[in-house]
PDB file of N, CA and C in Angstrom:
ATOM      1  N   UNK A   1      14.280  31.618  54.367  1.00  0.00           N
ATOM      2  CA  UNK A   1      13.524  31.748  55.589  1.00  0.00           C
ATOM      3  C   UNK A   1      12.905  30.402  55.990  1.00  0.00           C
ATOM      4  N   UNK A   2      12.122  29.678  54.649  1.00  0.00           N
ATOM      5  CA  UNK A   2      11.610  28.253  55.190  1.00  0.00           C
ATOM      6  C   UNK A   2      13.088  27.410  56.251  1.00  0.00           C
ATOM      7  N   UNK A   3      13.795  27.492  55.381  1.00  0.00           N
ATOM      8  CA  UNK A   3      15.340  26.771  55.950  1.00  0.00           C
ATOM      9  C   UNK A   3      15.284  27.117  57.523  1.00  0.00           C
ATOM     10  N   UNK A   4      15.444  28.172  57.498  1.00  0.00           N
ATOM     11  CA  UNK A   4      15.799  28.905  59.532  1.00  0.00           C
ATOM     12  C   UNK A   4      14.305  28.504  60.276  1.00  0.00           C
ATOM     13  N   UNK A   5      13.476  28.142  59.564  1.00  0.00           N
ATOM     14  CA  UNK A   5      11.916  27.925  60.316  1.00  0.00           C
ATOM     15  C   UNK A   5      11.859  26.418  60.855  1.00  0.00           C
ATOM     16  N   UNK A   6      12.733  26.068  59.596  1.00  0.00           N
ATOM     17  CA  UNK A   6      12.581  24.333  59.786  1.00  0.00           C
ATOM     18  C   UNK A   6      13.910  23.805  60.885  1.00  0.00           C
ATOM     19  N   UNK A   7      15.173  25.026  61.378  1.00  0.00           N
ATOM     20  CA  UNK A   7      15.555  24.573  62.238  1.00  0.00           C
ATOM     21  C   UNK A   7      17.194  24.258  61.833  1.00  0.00           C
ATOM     22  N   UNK A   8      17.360  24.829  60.413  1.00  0.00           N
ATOM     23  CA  UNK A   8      18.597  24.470  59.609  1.00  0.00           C
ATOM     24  C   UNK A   8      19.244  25.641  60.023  1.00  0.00           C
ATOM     25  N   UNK A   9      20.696  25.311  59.822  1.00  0.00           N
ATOM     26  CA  UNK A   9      21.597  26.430  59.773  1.00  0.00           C
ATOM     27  C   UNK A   9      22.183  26.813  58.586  1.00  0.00           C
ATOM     28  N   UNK A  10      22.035  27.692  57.755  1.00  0.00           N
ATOM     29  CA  UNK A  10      22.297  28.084  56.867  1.00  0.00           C
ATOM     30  C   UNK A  10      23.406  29.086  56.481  1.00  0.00           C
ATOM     31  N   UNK A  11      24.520  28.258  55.500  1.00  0.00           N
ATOM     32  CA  UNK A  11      25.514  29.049  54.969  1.00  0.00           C
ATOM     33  C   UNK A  11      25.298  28.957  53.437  1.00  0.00           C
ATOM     34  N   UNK A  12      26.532  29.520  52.268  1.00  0.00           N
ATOM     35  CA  UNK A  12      26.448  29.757  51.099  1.00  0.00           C
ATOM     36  C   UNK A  12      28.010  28.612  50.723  1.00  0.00           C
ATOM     37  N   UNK A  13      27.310  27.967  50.073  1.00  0.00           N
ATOM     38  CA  UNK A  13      28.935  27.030  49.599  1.00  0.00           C
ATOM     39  C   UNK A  13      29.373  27.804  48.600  1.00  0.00           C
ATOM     40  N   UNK A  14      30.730  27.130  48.559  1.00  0.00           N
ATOM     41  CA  UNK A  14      31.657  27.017  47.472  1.00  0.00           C
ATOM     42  C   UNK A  14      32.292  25.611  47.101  1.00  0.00           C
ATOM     43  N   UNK A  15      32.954  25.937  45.814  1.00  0.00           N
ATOM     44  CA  UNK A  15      33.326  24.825  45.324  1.00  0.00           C
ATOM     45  C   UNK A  15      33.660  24.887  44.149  1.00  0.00           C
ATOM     46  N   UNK A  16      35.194  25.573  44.055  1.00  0.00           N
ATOM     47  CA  UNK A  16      36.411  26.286  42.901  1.00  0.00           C
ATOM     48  C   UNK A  16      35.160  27.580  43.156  1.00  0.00           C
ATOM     49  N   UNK A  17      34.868  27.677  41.601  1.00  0.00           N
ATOM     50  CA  UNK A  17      33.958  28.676  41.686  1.00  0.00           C
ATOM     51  C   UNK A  17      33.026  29.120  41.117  1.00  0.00           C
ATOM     52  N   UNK A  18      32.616  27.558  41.299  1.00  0.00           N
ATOM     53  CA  UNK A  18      31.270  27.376  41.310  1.00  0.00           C
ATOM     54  C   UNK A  18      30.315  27.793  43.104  1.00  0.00           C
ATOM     55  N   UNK A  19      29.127  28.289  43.250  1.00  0.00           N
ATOM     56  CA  UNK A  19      28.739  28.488  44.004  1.00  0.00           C
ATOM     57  C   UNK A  19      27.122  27.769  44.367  1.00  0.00           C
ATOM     58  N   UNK A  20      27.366  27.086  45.670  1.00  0.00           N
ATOM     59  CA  UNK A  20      26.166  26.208  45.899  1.00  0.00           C
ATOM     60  C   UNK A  20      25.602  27.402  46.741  1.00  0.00           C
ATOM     61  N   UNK A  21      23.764  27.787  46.683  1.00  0.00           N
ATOM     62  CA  UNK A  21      23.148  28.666  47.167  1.00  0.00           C
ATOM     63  C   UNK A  21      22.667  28.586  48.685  1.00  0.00           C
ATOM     64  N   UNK A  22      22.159  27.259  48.986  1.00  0.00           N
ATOM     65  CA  UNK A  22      22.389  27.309  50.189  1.00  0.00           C
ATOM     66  C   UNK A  22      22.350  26.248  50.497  1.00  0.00           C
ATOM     67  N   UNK A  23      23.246  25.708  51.501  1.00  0.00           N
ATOM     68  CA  UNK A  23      23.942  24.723  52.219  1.00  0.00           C
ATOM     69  C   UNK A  23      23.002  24.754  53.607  1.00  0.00           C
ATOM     70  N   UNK A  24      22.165  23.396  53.819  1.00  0.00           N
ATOM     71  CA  UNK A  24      21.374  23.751  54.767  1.00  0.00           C
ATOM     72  C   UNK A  24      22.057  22.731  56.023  1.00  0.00           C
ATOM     73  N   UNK A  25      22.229  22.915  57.364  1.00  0.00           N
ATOM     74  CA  UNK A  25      22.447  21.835  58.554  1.00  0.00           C
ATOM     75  C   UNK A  25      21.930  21.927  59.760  1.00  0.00           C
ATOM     76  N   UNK A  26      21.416  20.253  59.507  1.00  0.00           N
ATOM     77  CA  UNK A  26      20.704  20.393  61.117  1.00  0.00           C
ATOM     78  C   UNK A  26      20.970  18.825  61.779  1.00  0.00           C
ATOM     79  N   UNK A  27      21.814  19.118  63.240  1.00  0.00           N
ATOM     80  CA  UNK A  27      22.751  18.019  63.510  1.00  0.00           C
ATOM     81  C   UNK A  27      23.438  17.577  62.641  1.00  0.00           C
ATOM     82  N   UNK A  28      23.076  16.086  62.617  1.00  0.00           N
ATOM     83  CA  UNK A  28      23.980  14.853  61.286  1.00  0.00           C
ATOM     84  C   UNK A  28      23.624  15.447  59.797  1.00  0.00           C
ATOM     85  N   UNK A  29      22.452  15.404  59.833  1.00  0.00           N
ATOM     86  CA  UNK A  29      21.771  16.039  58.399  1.00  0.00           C
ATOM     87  C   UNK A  29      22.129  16.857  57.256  1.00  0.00           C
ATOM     88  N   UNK A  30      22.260  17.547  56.030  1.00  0.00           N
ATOM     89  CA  UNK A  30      22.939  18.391  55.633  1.00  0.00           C
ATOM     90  C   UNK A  30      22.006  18.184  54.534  1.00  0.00           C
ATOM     91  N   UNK A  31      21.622  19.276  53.424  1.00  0.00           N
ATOM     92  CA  UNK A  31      21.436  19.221  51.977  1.00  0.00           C
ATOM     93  C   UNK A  31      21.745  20.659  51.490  1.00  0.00           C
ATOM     94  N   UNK A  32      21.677  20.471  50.126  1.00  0.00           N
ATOM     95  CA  UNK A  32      22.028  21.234  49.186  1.00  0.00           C
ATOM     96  C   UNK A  32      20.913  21.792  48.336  1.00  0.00           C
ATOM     97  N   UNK A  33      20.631  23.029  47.927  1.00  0.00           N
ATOM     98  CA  UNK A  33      19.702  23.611  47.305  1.00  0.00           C
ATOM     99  C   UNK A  33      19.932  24.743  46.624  1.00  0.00           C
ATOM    100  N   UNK A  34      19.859  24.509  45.382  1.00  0.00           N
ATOM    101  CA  UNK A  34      20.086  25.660  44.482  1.00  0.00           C
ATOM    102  C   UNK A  34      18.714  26.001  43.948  1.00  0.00           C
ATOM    103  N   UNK A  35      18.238  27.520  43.913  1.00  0.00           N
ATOM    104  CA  UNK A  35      17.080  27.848  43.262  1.00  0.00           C
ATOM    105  C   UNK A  35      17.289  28.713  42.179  1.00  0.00           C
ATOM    106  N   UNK A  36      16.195  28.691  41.108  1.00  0.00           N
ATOM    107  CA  UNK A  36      16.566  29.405  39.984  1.00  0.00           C
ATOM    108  C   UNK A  36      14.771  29.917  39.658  1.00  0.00           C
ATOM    109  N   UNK A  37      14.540  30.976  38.962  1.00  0.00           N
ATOM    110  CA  UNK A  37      13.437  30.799  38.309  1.00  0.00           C
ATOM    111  C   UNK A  37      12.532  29.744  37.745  1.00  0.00           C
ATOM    112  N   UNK A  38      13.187  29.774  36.575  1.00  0.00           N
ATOM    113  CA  UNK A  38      12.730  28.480  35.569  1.00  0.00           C
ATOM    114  C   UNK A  38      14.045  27.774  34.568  1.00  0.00           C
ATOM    115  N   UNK A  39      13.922  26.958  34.704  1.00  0.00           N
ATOM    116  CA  UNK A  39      15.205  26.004  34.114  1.00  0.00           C
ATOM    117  C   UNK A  39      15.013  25.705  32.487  1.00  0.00           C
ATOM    118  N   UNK A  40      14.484  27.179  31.959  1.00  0.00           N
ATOM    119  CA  UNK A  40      14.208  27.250  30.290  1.00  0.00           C
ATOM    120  C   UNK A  40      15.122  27.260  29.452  1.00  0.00           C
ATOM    121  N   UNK A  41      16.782  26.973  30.054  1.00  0.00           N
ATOM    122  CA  UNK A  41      17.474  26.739  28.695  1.00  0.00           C
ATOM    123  C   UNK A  41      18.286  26.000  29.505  1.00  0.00           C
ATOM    124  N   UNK A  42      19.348  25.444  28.293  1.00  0.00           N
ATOM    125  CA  UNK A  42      20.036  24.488  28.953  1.00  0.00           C
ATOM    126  C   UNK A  42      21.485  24.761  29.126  1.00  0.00           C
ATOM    127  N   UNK A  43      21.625  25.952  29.395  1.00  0.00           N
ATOM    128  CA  UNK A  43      22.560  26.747  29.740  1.00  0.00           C
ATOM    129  C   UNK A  43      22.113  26.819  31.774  1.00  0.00           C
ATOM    130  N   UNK A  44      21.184  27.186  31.872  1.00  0.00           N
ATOM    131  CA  UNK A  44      20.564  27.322  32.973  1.00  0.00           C
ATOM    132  C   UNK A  44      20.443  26.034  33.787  1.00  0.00           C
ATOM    133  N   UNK A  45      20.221  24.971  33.036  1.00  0.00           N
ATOM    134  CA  UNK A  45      20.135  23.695  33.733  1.00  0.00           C
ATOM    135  C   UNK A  45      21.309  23.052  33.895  1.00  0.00           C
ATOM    136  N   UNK A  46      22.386  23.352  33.359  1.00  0.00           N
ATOM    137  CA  UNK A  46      23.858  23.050  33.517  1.00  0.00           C
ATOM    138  C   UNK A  46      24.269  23.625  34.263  1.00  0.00           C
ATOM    139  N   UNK A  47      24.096  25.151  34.636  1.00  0.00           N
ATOM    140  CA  UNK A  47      24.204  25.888  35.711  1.00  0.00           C
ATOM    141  C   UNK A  47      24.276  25.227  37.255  1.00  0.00           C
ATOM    142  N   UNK A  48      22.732  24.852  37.159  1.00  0.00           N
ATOM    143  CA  UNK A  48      22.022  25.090  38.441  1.00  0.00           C
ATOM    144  C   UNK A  48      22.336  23.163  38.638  1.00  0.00           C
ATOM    145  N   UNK A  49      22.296  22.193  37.792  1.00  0.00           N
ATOM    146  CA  UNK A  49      22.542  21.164  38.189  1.00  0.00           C
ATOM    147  C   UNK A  49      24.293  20.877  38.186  1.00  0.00           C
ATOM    148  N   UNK A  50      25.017  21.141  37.625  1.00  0.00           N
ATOM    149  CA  UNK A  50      26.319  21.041  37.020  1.00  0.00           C
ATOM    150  C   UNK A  50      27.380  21.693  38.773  1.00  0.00           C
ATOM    151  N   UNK A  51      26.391  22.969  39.764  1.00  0.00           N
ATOM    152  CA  UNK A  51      27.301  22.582  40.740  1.00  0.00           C
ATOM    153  C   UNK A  51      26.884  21.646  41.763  1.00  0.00           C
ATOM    154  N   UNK A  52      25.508  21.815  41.713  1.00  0.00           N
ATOM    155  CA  UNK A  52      25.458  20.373  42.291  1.00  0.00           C
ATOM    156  C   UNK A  52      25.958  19.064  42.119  1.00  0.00           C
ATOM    157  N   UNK A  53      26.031  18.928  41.257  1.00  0.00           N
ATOM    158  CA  UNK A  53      26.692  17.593  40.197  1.00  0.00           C
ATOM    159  C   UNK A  53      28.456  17.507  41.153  1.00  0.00           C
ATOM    160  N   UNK A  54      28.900  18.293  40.808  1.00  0.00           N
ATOM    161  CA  UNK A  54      30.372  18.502  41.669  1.00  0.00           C
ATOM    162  C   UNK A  54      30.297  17.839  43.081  1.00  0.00           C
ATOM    163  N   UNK A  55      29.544  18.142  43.250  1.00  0.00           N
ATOM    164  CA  UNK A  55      29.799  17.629  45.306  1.00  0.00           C
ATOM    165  C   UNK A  55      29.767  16.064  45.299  1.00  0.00           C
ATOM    166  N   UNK A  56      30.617  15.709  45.824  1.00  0.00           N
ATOM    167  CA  UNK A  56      30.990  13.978  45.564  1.00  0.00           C
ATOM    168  C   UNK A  56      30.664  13.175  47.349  1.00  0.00           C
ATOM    169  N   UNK A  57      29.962  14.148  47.946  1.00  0.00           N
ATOM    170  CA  UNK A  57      29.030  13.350  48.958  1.00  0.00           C
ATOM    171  C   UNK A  57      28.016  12.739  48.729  1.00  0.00           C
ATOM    172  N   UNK A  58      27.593  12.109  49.658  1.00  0.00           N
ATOM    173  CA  UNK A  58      25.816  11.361  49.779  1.00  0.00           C
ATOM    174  C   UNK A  58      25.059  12.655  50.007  1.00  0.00           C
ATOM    175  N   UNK A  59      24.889  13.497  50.636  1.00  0.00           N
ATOM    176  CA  UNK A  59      23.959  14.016  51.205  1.00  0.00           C
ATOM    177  C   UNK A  59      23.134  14.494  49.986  1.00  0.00           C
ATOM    178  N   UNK A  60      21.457  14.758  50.307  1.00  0.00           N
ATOM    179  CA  UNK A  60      20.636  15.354  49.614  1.00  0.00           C
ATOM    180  C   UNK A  60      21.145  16.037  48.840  1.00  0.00           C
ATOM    181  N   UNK A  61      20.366  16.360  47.547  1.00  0.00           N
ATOM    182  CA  UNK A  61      20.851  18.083  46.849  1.00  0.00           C
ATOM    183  C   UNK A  61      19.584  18.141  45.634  1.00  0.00           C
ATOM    184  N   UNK A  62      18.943  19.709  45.442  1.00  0.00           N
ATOM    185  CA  UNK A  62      18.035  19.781  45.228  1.00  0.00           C
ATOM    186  C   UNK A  62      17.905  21.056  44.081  1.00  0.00           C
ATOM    187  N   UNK A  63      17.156  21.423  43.471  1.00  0.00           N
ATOM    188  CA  UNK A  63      17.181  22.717  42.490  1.00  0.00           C
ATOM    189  C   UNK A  63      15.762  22.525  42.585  1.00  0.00           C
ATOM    190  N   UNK A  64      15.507  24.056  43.115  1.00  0.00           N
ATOM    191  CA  UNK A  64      13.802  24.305  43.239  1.00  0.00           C
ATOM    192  C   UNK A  64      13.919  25.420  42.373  1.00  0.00           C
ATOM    193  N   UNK A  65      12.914  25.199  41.359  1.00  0.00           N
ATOM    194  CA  UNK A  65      12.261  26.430  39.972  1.00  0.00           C
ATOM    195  C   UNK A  65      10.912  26.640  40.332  1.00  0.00           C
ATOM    196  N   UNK A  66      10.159  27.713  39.419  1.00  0.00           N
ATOM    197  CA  UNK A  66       8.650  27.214  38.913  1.00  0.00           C
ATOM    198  C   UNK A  66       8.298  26.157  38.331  1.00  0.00           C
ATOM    199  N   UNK A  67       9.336  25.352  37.901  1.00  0.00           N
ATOM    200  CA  UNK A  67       9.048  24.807  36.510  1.00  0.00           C
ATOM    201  C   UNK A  67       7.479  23.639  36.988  1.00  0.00           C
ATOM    202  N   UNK A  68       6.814  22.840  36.861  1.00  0.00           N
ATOM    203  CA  UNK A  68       5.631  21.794  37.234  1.00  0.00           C
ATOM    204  C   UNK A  68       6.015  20.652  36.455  1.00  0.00           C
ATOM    205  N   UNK A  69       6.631  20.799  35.820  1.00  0.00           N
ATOM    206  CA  UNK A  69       7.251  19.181  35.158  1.00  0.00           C
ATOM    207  C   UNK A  69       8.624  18.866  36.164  1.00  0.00           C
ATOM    208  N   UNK A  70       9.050  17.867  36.354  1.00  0.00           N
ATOM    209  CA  UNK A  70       9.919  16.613  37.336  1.00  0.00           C
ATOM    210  C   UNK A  70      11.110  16.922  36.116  1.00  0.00           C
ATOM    211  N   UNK A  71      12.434  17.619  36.487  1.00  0.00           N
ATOM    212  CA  UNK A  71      13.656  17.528  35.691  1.00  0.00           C
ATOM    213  C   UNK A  71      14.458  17.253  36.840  1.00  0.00           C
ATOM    214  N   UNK A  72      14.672  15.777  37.546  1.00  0.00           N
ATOM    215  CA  UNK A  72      15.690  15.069  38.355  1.00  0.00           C
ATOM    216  C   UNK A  72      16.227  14.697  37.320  1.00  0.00           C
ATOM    217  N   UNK A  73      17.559  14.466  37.704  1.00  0.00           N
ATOM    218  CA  UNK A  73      18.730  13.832  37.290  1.00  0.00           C
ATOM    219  C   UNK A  73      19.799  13.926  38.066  1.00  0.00           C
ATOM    220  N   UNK A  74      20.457  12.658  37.520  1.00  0.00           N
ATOM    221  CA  UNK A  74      21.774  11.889  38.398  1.00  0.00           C
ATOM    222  C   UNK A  74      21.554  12.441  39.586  1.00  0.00           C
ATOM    223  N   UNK A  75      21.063  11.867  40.305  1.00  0.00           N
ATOM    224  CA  UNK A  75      20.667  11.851  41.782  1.00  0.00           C
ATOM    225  C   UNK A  75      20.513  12.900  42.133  1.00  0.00           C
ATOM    226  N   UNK A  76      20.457  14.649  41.429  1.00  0.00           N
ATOM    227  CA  UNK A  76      19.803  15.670  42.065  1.00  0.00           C
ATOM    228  C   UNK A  76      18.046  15.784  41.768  1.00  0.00           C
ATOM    229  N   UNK A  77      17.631  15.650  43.418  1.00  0.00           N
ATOM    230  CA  UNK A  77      16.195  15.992  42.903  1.00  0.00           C
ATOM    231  C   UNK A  77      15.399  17.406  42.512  1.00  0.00           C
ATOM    232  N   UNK A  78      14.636  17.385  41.631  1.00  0.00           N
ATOM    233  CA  UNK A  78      14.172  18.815  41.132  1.00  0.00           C
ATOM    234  C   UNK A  78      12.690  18.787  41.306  1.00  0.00           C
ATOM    235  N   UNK A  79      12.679  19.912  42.624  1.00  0.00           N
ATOM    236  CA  UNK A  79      11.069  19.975  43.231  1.00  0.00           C
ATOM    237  C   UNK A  79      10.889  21.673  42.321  1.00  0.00           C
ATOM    238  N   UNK A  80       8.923  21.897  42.389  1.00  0.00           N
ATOM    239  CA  UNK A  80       8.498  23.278  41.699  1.00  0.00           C
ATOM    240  C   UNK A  80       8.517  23.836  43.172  1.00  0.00           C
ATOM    241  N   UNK A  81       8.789  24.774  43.352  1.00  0.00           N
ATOM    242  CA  UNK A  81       8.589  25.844  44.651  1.00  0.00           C
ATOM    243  C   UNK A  81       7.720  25.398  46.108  1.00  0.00           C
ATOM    244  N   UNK A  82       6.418  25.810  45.128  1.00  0.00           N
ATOM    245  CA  UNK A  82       5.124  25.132  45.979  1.00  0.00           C
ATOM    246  C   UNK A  82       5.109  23.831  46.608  1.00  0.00           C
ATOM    247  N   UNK A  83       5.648  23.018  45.510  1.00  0.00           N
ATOM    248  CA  UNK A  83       6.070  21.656  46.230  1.00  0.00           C
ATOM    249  C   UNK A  83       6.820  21.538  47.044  1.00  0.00           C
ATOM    250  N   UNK A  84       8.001  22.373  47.011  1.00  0.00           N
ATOM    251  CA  UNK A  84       9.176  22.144  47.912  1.00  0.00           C
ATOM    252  C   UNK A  84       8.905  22.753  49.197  1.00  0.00           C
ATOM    253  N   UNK A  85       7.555  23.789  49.311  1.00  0.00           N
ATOM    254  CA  UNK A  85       7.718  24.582  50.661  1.00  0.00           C
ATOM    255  C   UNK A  85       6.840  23.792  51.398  1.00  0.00           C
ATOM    256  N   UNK A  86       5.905  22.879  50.498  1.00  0.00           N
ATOM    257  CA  UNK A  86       4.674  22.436  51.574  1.00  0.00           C
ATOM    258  C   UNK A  86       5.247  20.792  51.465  1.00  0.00           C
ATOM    259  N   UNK A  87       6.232  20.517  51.221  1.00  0.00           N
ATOM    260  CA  UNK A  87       6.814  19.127  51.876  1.00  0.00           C
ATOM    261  C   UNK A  87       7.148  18.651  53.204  1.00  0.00           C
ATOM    262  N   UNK A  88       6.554  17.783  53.709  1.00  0.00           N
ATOM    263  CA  UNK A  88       6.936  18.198  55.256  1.00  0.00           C
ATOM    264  C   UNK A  88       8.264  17.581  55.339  1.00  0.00           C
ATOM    265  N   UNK A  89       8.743  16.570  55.015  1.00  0.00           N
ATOM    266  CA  UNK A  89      10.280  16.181  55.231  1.00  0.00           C
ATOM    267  C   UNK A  89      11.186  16.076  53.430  1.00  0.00           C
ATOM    268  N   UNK A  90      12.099  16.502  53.370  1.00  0.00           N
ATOM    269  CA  UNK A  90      12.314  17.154  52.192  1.00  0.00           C
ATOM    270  C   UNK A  90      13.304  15.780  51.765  1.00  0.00           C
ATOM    271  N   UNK A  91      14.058  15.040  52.934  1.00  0.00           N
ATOM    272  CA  UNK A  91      14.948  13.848  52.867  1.00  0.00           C
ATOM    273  C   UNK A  91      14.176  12.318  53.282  1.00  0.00           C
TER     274      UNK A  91
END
Protein backbone atom coordinates (compact mmCIF):
# COMPACT_ATOMS: atom_id res chain seq x y z
CA UNK A 1 0.00 0.00 0.00
CA UNK A 2 2.97 2.48 1.02
CA UNK A 3 4.24 1.60 -2.77
CA UNK A 4 0.63 2.73 -4.58
CA UNK A 5 0.65 5.92 -2.02
CA UNK A 6 4.04 6.91 -3.07
CA UNK A 7 2.89 6.77 -6.76
CA UNK A 8 4.66 3.33 -7.88
CA UNK A 9 3.23 0.81 -9.99
CA UNK A 10 3.39 -2.33 -8.67
CA UNK A 11 3.89 -5.88 -10.08
CA UNK A 12 5.38 -9.35 -8.64
CA UNK A 13 8.74 -10.46 -10.48
CA UNK A 14 10.14 -13.42 -11.58
CA UNK A 15 13.28 -14.76 -12.29
CA UNK A 16 13.62 -18.83 -13.22
CA UNK A 17 11.95 -19.41 -10.04
CA UNK A 18 12.96 -17.52 -7.92
CA UNK A 19 10.36 -14.82 -7.03
CA UNK A 20 11.05 -11.00 -6.43
CA UNK A 21 7.98 -9.62 -4.09
CA UNK A 22 7.50 -6.51 -5.37
CA UNK A 23 8.82 -4.78 -8.28
CA UNK A 24 8.06 -1.15 -7.74
CA UNK A 25 7.85 1.71 -11.05
CA UNK A 26 7.57 5.11 -11.29
CA UNK A 27 8.58 6.70 -14.76
CA UNK A 28 12.55 6.03 -15.28
CA UNK A 29 12.79 4.76 -11.68
CA UNK A 30 12.34 1.11 -10.66
CA UNK A 31 13.36 -0.90 -7.30
CA UNK A 32 13.15 -4.07 -5.87
CA UNK A 33 11.85 -5.17 -2.45
CA UNK A 34 11.60 -8.27 -0.82
CA UNK A 35 10.04 -8.44 2.77
CA UNK A 36 10.35 -11.10 5.27
CA UNK A 37 9.70 -11.13 9.03
CA UNK A 38 13.01 -11.47 10.55
CA UNK A 39 16.13 -12.66 8.75
CA UNK A 40 16.93 -15.27 11.87
CA UNK A 41 18.53 -17.94 9.93
CA UNK A 42 20.59 -18.14 7.20
CA UNK A 43 18.53 -20.11 5.21
CA UNK A 44 16.16 -17.08 5.26
CA UNK A 45 18.81 -14.59 4.41
CA UNK A 46 19.87 -16.53 1.34
CA UNK A 47 16.36 -16.60 0.51
CA UNK A 48 15.40 -13.15 0.67
CA UNK A 49 18.92 -11.74 -0.48
CA UNK A 50 20.03 -14.59 -2.98
CA UNK A 51 16.91 -13.38 -5.42
CA UNK A 52 17.79 -10.24 -5.21
CA UNK A 53 21.37 -11.01 -5.72
CA UNK A 54 20.23 -12.53 -9.32
CA UNK A 55 19.04 -9.34 -10.97
CA UNK A 56 22.14 -8.09 -12.88
CA UNK A 57 20.71 -4.40 -13.21
CA UNK A 58 21.64 -1.09 -11.44
CA UNK A 59 18.45 -0.35 -10.10
CA UNK A 60 17.78 -0.19 -6.24
CA UNK A 61 16.90 -3.48 -4.35
CA UNK A 62 16.00 -3.79 -0.82
CA UNK A 63 14.82 -6.56 1.98
CA UNK A 64 12.72 -4.91 4.69
CA UNK A 65 12.43 -7.26 8.15
CA UNK A 66 11.93 -6.32 11.84
CA UNK A 67 15.25 -7.01 12.27
CA UNK A 68 17.08 -3.15 14.02
CA UNK A 69 20.54 -4.21 13.23
CA UNK A 70 21.89 -3.02 9.32
CA UNK A 71 22.36 -6.67 7.33
CA UNK A 72 23.29 -4.85 3.72
CA UNK A 73 25.22 -6.69 1.52
CA UNK A 74 26.62 -6.73 -1.98
CA UNK A 75 24.80 -3.81 -2.88
CA UNK A 76 21.31 -4.95 -1.49
CA UNK A 77 20.22 -2.51 1.09
CA UNK A 78 18.52 -3.91 4.31
CA UNK A 79 16.12 -1.31 5.99
CA UNK A 80 13.82 -2.47 9.63
CA UNK A 81 10.13 -1.76 8.55
CA UNK A 82 9.68 1.43 10.53
CA UNK A 83 12.61 2.72 8.86
CA UNK A 84 11.66 1.87 5.53
CA UNK A 85 8.02 3.38 5.80
CA UNK A 86 9.05 6.74 7.34
CA UNK A 87 11.93 7.32 4.71
CA UNK A 88 10.99 9.97 2.61
CA UNK A 89 13.08 9.03 -0.55
CA UNK A 90 14.03 5.38 -0.40
CA UNK A 91 16.78 5.93 -3.64
Amino acid sequence: MELLRRGYRVTVGKLGVKEIEFVAEKQAEKIYIQVTYLLSSDQTIQREFGSLNAIKDNFPKFVVSYDEFDMSREGIKHFNIIDFLSEKKWT
